[in-house]
C-alpha atoms as a PDB file:
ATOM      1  CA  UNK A   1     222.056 104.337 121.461  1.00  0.00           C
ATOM      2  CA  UNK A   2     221.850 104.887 118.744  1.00  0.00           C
ATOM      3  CA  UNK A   3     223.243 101.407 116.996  1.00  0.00           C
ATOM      4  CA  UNK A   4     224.740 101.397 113.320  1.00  0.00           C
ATOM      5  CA  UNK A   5     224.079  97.766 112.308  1.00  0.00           C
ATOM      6  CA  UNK A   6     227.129  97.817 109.494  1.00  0.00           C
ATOM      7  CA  UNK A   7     226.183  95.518 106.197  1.00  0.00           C
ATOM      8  CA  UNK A   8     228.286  94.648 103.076  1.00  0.00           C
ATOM      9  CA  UNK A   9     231.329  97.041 104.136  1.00  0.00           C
ATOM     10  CA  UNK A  10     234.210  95.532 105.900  1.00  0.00           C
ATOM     11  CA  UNK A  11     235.497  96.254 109.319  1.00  0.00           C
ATOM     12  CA  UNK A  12     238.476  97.359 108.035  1.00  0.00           C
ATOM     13  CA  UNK A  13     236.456 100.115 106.082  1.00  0.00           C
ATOM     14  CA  UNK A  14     234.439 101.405 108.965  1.00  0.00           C
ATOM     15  CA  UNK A  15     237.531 101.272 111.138  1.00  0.00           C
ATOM     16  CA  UNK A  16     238.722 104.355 108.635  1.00  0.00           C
ATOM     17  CA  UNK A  17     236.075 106.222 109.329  1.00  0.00           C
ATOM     18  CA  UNK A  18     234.968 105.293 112.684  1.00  0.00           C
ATOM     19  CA  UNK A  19     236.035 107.888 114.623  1.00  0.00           C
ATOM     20  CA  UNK A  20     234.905 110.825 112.459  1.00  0.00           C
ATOM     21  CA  UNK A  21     231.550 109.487 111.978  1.00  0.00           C
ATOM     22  CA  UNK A  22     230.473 109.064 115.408  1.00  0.00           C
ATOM     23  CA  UNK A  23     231.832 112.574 116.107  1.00  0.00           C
ATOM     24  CA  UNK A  24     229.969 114.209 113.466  1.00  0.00           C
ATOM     25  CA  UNK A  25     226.803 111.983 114.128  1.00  0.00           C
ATOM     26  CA  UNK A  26     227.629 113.004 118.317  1.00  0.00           C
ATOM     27  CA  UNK A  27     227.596 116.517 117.355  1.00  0.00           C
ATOM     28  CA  UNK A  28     224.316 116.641 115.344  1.00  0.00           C
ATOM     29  CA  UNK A  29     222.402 114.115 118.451  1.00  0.00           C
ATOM     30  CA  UNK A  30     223.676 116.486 121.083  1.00  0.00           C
ATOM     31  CA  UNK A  31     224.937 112.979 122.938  1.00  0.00           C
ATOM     32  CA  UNK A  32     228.506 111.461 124.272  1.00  0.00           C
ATOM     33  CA  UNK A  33     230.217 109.596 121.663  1.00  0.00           C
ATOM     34  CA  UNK A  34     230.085 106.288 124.173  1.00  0.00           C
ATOM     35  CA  UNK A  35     226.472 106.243 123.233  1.00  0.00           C
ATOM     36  CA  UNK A  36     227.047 104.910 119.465  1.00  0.00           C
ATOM     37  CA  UNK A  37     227.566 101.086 118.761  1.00  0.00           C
ATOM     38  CA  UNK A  38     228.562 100.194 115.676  1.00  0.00           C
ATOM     39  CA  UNK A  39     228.271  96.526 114.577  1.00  0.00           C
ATOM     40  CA  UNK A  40     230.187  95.545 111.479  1.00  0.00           C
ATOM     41  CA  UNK A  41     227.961  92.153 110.582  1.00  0.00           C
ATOM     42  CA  UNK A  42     230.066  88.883 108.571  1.00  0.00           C
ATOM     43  CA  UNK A  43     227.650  87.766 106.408  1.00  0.00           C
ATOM     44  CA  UNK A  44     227.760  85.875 103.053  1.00  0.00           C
ATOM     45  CA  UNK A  45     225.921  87.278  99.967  1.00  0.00           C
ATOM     46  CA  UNK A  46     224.651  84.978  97.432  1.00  0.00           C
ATOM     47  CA  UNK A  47     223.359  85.640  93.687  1.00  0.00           C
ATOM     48  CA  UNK A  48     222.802  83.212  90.881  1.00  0.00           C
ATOM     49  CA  UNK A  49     224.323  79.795  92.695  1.00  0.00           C
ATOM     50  CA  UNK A  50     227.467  82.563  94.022  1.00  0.00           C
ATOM     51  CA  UNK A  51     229.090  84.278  96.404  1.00  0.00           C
ATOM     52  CA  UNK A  52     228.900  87.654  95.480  1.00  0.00           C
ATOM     53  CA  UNK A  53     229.919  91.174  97.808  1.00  0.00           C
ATOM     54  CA  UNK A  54     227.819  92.614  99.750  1.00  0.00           C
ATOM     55  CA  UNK A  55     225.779  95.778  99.341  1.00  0.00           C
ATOM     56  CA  UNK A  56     226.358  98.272 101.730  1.00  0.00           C
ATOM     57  CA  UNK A  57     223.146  98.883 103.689  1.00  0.00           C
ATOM     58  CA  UNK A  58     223.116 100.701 107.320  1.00  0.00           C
ATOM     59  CA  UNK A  59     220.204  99.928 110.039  1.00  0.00           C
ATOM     60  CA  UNK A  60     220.063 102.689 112.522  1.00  0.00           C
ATOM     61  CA  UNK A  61     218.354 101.543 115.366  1.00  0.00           C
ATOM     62  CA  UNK A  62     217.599 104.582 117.969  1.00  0.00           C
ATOM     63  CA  UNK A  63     215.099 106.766 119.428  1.00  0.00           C
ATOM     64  CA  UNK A  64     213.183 109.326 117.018  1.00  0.00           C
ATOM     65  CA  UNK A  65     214.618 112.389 116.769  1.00  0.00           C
ATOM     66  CA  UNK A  66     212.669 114.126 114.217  1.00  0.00           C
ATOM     67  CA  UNK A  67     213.068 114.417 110.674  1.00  0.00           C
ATOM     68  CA  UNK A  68     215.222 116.752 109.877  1.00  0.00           C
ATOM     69  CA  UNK A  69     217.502 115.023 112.447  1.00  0.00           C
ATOM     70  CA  UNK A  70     217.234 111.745 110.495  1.00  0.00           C
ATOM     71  CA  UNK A  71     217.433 113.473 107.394  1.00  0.00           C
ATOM     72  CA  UNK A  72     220.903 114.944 108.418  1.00  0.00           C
ATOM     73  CA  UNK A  73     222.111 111.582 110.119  1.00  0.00           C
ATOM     74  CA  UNK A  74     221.307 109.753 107.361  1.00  0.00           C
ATOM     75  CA  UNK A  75     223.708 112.443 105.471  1.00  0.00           C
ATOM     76  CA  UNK A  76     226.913 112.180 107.267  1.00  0.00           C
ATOM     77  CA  UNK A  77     226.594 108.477 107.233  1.00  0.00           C
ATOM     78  CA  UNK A  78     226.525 108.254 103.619  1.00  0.00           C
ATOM     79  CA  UNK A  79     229.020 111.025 102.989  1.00  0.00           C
ATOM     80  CA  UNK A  80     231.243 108.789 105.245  1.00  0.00           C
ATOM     81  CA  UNK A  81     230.545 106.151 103.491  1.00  0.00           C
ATOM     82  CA  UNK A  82     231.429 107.516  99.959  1.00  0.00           C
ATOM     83  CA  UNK A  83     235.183 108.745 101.394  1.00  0.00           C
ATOM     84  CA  UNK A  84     235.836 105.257 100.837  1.00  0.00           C
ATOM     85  CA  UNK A  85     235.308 104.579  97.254  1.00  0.00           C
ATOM     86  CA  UNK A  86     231.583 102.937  97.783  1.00  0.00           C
ATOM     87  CA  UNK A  87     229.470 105.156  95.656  1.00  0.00           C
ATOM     88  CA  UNK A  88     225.998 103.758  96.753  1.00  0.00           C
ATOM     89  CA  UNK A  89     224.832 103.137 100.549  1.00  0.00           C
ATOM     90  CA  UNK A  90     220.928 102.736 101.492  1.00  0.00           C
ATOM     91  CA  UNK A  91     220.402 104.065 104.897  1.00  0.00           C
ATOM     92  CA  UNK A  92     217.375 102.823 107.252  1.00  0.00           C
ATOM     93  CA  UNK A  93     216.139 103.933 110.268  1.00  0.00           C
ATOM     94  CA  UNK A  94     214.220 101.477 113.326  1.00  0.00           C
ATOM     95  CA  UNK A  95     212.793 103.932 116.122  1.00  0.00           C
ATOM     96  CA  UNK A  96     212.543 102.401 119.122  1.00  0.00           C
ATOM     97  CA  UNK A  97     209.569 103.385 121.710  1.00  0.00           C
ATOM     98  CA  UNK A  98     211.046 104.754 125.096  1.00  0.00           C
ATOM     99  CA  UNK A  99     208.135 103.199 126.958  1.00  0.00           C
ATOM    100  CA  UNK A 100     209.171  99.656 125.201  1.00  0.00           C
ATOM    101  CA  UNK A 101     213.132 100.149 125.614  1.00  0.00           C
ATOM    102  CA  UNK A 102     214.782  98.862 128.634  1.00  0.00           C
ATOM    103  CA  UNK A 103     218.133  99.156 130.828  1.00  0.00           C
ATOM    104  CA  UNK A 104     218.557  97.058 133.796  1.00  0.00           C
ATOM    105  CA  UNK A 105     214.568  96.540 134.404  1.00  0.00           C
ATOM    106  CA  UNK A 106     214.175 100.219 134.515  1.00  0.00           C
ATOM    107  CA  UNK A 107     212.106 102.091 131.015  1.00  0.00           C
ATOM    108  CA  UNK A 108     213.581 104.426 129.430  1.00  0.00           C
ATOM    109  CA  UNK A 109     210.353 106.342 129.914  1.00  0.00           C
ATOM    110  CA  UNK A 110     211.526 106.805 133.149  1.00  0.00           C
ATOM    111  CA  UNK A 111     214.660 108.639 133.084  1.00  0.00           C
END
């Protein structure tokens, strides 16, 4: 946690820059880099009867860490995201509850 859910950019792409986005984004959450997923989702776009590419749109799913946190995060993503040549990325953020967020039957209220 947290988990990058990875739309209209190729896996290819966020192979590239994989490794220095979860460091930077590691750095600013104060967390091991083992604790990022990122999921790179296949999907078919279609506009006007074709198949069209996708536009690049990032889900973070994690636990609230404040604004200015998500403000920042939401920063390094996109700068990432522009080294490759994409010049527009929309960035949104799913907070999850502790108290509703489960590993092996056990809250995560209760670590």
């Amino acid at each position: 946690m947290p988990h990058l859910v990875i739309r209209g950019i190729s896996v290819e792409q966020t192979k590239t820059i994989s490794n220095a986005l979860v460091q930077k984004l590691s750095d600013l959450c104060d967390c091991e880099l083992d604790n990022f997923t990122l999921e790179v989702l296949q999907s078919t776009f279609v506009f006007d009867q074709k198949e069209v590419p996708g536009y690049p749109f990032i889900e973070v799913k994690w636990f609230d860490r404040g604004k200015a946190i998500q403000d920042r995060f939401a920063q390094i993503i996109t700068m990432q995201v522009h080294l490759l040549g994409i010049p527009e990325v929309e960035v949104a953020f799913t907070a999850y509850s502790e108290s509703k967020y489960y590993l092996n039957e056990k809250s995560f209220a209760d670590f």
